[in-house]
PDB file of N, CA and C in Angstrom:
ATOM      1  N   UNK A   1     -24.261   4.394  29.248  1.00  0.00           N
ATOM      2  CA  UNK A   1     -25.354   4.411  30.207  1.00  0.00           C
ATOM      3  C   UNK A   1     -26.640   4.103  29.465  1.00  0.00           C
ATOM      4  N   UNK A   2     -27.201   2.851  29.552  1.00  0.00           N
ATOM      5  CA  UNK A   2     -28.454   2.773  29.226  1.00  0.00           C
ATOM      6  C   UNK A   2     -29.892   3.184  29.427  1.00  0.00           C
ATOM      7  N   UNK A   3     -29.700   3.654  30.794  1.00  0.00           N
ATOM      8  CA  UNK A   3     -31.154   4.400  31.614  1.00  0.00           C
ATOM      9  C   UNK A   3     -30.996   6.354  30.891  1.00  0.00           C
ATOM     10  N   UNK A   4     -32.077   6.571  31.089  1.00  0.00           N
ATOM     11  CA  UNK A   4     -32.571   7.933  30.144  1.00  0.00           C
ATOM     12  C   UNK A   4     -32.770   8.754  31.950  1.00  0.00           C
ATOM     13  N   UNK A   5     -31.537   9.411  32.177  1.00  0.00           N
ATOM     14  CA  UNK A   5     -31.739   9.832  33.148  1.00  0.00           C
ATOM     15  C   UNK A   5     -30.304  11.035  33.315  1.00  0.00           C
ATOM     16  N   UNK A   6     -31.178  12.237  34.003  1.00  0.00           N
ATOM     17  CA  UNK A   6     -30.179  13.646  33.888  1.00  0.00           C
ATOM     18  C   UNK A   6     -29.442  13.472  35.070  1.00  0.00           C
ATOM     19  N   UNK A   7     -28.088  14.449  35.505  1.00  0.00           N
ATOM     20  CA  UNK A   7     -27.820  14.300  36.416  1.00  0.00           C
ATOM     21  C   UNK A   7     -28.801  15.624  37.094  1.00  0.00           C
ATOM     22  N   UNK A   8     -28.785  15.989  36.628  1.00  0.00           N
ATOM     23  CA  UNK A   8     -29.593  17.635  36.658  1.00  0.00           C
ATOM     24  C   UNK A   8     -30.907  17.198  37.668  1.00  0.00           C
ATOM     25  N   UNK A   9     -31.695  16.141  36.856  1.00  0.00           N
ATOM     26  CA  UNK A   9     -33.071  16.139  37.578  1.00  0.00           C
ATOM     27  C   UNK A   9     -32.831  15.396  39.010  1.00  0.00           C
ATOM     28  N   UNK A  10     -31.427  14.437  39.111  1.00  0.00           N
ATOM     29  CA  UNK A  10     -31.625  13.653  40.109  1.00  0.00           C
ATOM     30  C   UNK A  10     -30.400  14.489  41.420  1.00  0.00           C
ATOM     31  N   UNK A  11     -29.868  15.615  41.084  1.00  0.00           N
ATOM     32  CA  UNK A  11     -29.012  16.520  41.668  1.00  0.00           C
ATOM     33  C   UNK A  11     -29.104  16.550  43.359  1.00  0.00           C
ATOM     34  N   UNK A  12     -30.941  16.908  43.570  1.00  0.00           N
ATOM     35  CA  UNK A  12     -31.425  17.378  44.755  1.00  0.00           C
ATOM     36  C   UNK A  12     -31.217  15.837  45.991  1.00  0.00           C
ATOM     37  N   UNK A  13     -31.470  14.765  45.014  1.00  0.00           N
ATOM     38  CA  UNK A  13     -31.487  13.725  45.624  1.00  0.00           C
ATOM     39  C   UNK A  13     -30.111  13.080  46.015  1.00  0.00           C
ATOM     40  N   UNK A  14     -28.996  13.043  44.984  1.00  0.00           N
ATOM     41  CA  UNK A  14     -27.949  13.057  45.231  1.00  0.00           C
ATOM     42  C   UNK A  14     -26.845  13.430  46.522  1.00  0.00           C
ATOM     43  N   UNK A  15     -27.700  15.198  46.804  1.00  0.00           N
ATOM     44  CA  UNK A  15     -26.904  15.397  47.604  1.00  0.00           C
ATOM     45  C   UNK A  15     -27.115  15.206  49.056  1.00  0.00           C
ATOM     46  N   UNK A  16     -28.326  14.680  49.306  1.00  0.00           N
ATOM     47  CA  UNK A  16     -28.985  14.227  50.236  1.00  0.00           C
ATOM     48  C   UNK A  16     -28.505  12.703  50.547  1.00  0.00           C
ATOM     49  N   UNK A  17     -28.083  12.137  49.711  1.00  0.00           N
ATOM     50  CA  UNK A  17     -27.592  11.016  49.921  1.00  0.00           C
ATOM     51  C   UNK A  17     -25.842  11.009  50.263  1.00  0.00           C
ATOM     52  N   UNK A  18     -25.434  11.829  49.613  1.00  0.00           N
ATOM     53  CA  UNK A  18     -24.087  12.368  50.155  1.00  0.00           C
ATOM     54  C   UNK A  18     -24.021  12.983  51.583  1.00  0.00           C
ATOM     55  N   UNK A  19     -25.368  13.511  51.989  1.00  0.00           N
ATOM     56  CA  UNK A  19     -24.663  14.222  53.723  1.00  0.00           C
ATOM     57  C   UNK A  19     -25.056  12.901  54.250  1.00  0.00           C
ATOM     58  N   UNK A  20     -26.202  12.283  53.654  1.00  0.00           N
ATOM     59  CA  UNK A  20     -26.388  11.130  54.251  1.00  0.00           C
ATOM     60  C   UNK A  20     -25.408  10.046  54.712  1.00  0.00           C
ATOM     61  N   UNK A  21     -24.709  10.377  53.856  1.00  0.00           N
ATOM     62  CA  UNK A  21     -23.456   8.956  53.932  1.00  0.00           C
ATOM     63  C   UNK A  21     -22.088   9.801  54.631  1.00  0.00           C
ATOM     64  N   UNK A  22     -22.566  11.381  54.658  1.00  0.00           N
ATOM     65  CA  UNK A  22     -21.354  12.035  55.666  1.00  0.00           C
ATOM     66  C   UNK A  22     -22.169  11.695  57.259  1.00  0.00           C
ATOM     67  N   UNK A  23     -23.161  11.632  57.491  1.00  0.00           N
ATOM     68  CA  UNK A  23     -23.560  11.770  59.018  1.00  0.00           C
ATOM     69  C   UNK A  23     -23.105  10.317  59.155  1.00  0.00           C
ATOM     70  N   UNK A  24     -22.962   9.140  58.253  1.00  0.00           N
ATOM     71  CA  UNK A  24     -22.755   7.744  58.738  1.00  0.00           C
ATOM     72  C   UNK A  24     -21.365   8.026  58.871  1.00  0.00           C
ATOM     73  N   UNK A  25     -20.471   9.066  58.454  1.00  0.00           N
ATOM     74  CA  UNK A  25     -19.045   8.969  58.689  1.00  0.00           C
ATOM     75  C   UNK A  25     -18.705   8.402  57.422  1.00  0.00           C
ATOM     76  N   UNK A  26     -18.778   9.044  56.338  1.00  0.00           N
ATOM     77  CA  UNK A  26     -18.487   8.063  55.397  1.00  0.00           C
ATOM     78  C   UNK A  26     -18.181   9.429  54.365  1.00  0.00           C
ATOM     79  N   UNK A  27     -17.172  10.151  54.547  1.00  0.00           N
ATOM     80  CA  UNK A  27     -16.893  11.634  54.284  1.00  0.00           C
ATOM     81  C   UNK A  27     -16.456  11.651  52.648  1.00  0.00           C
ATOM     82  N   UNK A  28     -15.776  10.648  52.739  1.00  0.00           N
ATOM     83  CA  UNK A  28     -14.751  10.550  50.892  1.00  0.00           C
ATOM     84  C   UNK A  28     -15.667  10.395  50.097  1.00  0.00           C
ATOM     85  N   UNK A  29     -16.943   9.432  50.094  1.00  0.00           N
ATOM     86  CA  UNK A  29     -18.303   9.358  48.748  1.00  0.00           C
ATOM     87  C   UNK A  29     -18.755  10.955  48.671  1.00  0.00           C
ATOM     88  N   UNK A  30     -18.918  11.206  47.394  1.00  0.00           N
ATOM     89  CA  UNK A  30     -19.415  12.493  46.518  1.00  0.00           C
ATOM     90  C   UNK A  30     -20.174  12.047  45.760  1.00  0.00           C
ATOM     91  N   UNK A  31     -21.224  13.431  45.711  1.00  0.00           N
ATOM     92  CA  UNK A  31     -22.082  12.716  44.640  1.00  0.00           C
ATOM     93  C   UNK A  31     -21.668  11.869  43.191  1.00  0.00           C
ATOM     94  N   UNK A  32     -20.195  12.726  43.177  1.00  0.00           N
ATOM     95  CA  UNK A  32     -20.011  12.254  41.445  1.00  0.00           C
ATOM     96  C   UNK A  32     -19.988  10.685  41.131  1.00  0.00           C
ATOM     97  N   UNK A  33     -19.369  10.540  42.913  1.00  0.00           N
ATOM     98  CA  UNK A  33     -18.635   9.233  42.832  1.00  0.00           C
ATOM     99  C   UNK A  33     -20.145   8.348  42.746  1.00  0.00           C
ATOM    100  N   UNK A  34     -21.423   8.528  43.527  1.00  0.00           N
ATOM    101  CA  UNK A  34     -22.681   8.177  43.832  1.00  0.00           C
ATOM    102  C   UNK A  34     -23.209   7.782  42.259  1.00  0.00           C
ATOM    103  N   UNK A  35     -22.998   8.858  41.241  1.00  0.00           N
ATOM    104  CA  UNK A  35     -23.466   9.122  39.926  1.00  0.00           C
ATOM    105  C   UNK A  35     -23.102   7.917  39.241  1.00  0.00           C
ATOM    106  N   UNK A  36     -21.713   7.871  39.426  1.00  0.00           N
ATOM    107  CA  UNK A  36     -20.777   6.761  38.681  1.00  0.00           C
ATOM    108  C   UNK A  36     -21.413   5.691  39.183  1.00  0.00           C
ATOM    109  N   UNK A  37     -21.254   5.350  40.127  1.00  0.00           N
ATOM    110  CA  UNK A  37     -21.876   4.016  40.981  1.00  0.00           C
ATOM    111  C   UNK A  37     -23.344   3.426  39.782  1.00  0.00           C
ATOM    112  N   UNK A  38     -23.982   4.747  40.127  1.00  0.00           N
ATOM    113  CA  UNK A  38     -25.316   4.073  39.518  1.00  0.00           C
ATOM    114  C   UNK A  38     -25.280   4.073  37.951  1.00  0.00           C
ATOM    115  N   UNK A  39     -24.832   4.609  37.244  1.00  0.00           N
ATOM    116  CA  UNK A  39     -24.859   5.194  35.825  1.00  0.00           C
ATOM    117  C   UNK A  39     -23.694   4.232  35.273  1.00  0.00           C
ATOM    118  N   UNK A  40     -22.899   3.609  35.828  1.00  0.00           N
ATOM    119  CA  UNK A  40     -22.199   2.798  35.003  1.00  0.00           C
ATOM    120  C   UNK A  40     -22.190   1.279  35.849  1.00  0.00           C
ATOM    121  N   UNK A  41     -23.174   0.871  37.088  1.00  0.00           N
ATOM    122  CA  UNK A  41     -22.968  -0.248  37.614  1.00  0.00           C
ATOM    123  C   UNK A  41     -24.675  -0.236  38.118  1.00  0.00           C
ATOM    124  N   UNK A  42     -25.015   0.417  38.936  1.00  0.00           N
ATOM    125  CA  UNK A  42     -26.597  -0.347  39.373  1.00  0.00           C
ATOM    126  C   UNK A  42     -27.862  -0.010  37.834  1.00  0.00           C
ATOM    127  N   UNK A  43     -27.391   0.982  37.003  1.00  0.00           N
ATOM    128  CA  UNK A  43     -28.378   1.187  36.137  1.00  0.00           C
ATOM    129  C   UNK A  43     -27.710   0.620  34.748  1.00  0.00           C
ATOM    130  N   UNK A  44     -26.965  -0.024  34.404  1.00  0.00           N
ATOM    131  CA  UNK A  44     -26.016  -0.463  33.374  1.00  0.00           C
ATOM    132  C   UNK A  44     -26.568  -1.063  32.377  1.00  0.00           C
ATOM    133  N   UNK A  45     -27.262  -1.752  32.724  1.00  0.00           N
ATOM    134  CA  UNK A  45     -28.303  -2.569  31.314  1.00  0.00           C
ATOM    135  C   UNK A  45     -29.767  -2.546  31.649  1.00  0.00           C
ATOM    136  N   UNK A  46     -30.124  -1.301  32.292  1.00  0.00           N
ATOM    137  CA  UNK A  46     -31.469  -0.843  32.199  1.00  0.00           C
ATOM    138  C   UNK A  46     -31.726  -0.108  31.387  1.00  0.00           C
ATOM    139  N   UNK A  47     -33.382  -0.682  30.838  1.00  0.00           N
ATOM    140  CA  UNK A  47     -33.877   0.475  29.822  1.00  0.00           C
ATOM    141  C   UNK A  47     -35.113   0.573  30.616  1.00  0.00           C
ATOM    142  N   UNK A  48     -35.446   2.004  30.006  1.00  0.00           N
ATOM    143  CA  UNK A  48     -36.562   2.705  30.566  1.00  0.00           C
ATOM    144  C   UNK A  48     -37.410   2.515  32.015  1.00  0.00           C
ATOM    145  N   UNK A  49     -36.013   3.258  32.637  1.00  0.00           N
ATOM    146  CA  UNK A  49     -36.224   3.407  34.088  1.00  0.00           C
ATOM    147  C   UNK A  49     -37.151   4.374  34.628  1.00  0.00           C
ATOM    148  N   UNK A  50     -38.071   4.368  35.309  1.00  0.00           N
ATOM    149  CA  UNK A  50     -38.899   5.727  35.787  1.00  0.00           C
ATOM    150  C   UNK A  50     -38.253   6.834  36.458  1.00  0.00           C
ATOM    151  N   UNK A  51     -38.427   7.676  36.260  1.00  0.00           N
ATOM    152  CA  UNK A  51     -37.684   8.701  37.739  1.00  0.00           C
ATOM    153  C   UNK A  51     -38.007   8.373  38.736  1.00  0.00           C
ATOM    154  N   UNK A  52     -39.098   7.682  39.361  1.00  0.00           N
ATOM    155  CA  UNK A  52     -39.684   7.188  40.561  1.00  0.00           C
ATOM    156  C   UNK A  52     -38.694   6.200  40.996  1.00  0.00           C
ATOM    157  N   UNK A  53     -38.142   5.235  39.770  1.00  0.00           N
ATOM    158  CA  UNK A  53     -37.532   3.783  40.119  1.00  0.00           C
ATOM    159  C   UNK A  53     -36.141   4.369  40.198  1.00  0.00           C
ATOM    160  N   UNK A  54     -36.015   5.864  39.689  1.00  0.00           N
ATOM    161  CA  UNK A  54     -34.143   6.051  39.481  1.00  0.00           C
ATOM    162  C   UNK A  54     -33.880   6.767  41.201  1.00  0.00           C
ATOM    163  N   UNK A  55     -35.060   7.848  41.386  1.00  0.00           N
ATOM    164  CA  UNK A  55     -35.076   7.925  42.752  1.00  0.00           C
ATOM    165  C   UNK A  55     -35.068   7.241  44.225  1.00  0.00           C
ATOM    166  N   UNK A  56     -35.867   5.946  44.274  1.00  0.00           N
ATOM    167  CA  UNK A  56     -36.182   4.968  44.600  1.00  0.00           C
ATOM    168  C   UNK A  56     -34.561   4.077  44.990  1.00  0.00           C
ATOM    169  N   UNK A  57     -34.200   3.911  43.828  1.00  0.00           N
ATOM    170  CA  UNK A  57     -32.943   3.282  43.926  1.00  0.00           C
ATOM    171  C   UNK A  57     -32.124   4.284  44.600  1.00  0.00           C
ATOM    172  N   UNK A  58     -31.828   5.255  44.357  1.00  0.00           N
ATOM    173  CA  UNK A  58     -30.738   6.167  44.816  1.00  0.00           C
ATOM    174  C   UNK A  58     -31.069   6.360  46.384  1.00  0.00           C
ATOM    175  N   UNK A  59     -32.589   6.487  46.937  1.00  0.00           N
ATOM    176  CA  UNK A  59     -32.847   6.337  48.731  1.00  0.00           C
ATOM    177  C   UNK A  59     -32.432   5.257  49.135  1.00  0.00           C
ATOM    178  N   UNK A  60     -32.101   4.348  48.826  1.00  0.00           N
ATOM    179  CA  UNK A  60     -32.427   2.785  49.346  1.00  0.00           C
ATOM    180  C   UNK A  60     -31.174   2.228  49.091  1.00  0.00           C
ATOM    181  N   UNK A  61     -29.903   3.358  48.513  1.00  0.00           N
ATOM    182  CA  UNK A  61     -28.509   2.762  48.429  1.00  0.00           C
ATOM    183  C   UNK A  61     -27.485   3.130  49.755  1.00  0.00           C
ATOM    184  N   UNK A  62     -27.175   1.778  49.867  1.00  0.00           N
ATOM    185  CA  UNK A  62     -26.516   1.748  51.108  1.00  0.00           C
ATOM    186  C   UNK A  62     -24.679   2.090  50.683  1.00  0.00           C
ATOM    187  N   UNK A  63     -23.704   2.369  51.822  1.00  0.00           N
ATOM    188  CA  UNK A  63     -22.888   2.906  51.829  1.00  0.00           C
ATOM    189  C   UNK A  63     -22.122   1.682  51.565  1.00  0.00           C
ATOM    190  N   UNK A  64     -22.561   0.297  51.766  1.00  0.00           N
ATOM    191  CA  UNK A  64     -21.462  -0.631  51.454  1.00  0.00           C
ATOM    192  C   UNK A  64     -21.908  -1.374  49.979  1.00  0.00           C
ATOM    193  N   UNK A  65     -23.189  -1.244  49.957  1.00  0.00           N
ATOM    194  CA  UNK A  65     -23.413  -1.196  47.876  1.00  0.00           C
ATOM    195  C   UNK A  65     -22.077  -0.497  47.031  1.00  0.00           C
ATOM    196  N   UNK A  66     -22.151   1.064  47.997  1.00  0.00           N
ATOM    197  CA  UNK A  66     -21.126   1.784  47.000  1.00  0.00           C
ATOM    198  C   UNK A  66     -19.489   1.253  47.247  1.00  0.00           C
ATOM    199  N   UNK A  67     -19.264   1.192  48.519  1.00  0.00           N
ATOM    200  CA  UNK A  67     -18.206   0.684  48.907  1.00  0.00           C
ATOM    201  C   UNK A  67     -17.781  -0.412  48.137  1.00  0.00           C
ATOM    202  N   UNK A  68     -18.325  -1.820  47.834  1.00  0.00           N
ATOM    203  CA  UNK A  68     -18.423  -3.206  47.098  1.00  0.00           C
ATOM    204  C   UNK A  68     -17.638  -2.515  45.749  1.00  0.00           C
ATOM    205  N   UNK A  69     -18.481  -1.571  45.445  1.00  0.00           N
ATOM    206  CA  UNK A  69     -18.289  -1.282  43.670  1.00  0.00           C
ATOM    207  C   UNK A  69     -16.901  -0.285  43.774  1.00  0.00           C
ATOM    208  N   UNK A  70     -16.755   0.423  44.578  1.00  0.00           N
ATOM    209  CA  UNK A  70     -15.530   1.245  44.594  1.00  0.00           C
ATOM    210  C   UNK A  70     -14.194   0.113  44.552  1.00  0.00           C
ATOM    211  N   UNK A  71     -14.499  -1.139  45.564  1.00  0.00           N
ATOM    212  CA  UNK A  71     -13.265  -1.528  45.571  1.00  0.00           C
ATOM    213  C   UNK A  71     -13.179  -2.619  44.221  1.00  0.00           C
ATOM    214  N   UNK A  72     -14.100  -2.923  43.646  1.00  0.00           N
ATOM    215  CA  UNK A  72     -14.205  -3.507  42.430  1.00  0.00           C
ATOM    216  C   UNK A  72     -13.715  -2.654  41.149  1.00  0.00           C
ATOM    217  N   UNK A  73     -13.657  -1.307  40.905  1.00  0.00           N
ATOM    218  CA  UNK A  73     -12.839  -0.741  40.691  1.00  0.00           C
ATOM    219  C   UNK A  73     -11.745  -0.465  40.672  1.00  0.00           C
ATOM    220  N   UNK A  74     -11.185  -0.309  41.850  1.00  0.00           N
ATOM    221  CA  UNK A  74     -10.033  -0.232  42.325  1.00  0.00           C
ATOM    222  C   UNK A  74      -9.270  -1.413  42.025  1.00  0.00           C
ATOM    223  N   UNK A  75      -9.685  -2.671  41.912  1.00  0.00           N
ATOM    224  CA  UNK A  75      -9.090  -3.791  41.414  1.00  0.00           C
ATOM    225  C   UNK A  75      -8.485  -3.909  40.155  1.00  0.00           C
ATOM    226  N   UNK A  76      -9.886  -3.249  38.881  1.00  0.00           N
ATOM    227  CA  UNK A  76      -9.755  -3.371  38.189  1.00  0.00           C
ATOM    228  C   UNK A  76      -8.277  -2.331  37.402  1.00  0.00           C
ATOM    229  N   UNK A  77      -8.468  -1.095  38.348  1.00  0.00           N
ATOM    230  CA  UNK A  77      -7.332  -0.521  37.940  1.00  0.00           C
ATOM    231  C   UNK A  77      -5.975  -0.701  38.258  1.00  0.00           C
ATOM    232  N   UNK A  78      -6.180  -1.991  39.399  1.00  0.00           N
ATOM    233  CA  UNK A  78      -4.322  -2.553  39.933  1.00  0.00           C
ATOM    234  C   UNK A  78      -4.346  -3.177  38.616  1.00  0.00           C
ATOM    235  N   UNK A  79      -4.959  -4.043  38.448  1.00  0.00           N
ATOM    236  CA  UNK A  79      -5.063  -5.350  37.264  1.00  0.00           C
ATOM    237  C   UNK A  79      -4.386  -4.498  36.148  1.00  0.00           C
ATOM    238  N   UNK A  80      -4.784  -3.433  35.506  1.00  0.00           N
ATOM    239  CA  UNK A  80      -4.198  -3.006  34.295  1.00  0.00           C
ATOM    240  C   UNK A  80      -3.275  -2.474  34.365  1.00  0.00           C
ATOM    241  N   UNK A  81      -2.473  -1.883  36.098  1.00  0.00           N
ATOM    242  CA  UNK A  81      -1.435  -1.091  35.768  1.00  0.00           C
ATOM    243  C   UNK A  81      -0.663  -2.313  36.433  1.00  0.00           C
ATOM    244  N   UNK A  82      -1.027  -3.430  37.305  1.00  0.00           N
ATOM    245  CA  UNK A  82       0.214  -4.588  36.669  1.00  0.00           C
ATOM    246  C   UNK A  82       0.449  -5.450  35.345  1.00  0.00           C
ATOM    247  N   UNK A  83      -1.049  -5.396  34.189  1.00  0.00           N
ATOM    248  CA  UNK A  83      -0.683  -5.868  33.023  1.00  0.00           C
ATOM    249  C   UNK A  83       0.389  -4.818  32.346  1.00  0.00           C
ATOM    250  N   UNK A  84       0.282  -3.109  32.356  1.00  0.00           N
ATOM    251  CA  UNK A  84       1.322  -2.559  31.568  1.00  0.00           C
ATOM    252  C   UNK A  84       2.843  -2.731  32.367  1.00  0.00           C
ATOM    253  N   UNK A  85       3.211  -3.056  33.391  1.00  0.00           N
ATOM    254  CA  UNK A  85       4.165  -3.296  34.354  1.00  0.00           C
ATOM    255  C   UNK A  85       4.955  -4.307  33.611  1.00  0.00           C
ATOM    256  N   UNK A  86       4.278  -5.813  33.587  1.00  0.00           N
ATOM    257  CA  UNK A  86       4.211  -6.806  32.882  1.00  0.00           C
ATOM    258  C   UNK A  86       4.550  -6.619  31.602  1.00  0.00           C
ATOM    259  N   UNK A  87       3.926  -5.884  30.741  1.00  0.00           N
ATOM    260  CA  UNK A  87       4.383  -5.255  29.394  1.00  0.00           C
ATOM    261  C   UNK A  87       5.590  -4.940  29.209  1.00  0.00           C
ATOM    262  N   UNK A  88       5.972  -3.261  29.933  1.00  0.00           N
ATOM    263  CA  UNK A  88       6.994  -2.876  30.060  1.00  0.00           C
ATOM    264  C   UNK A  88       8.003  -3.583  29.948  1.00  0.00           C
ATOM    265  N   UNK A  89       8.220  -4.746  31.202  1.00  0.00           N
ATOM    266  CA  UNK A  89       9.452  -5.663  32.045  1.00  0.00           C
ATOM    267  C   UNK A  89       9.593  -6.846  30.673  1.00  0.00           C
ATOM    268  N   UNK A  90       8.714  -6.869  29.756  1.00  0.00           N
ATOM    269  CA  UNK A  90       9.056  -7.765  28.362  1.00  0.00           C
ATOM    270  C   UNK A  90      10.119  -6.986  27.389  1.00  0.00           C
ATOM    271  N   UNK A  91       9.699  -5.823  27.385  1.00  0.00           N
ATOM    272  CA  UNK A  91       9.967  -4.922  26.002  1.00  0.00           C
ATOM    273  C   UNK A  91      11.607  -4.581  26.617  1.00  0.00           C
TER     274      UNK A  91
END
């Protein structure tokens, strides 16, 4: 994680964005999952982010931003458990 940012300070905001995305019906996102989102994909090769700009970003994230990146994930983890599949079916 390149941005200088707690989960601690951004906690209050977090979870506000989590009921937020429960009143849209959107029950399965958690903050942790919210955390991940930003800390390893929207803040990834940022340096010296403000708390204003880390807050800022976190109001203004929409449920299919996170959605996009969840299933981009999810890809990435078919991809490796059909490369060890692939492995296996050699050996």
């Amino acid at each position: 994680m390149s941005v200088n940012c707690k989960y601690e300070n951004l906690e209050p905001w977090l979870l506000l964005k989590a009921d937020e995305f429960k009143l849209m019906g959107y029950n399965e996102i958690s903050l942790n999952e919210i955390w991940l989102y930003l800390t390893s994909f929207k803040w990834k090769n940022r340096q010296d982010l403000s708390f204003h700009q880390q807050v800022s970003d976190l109001s203004s994230l929409k449920p299919t931003e996170y959605l996009s990146f969840a299933l981009m994930q999810r890809q990435k983890e078919a991809e490796k458990e059909v490369d060890l599949l692939d492995i296996d079916d050699l050996l």
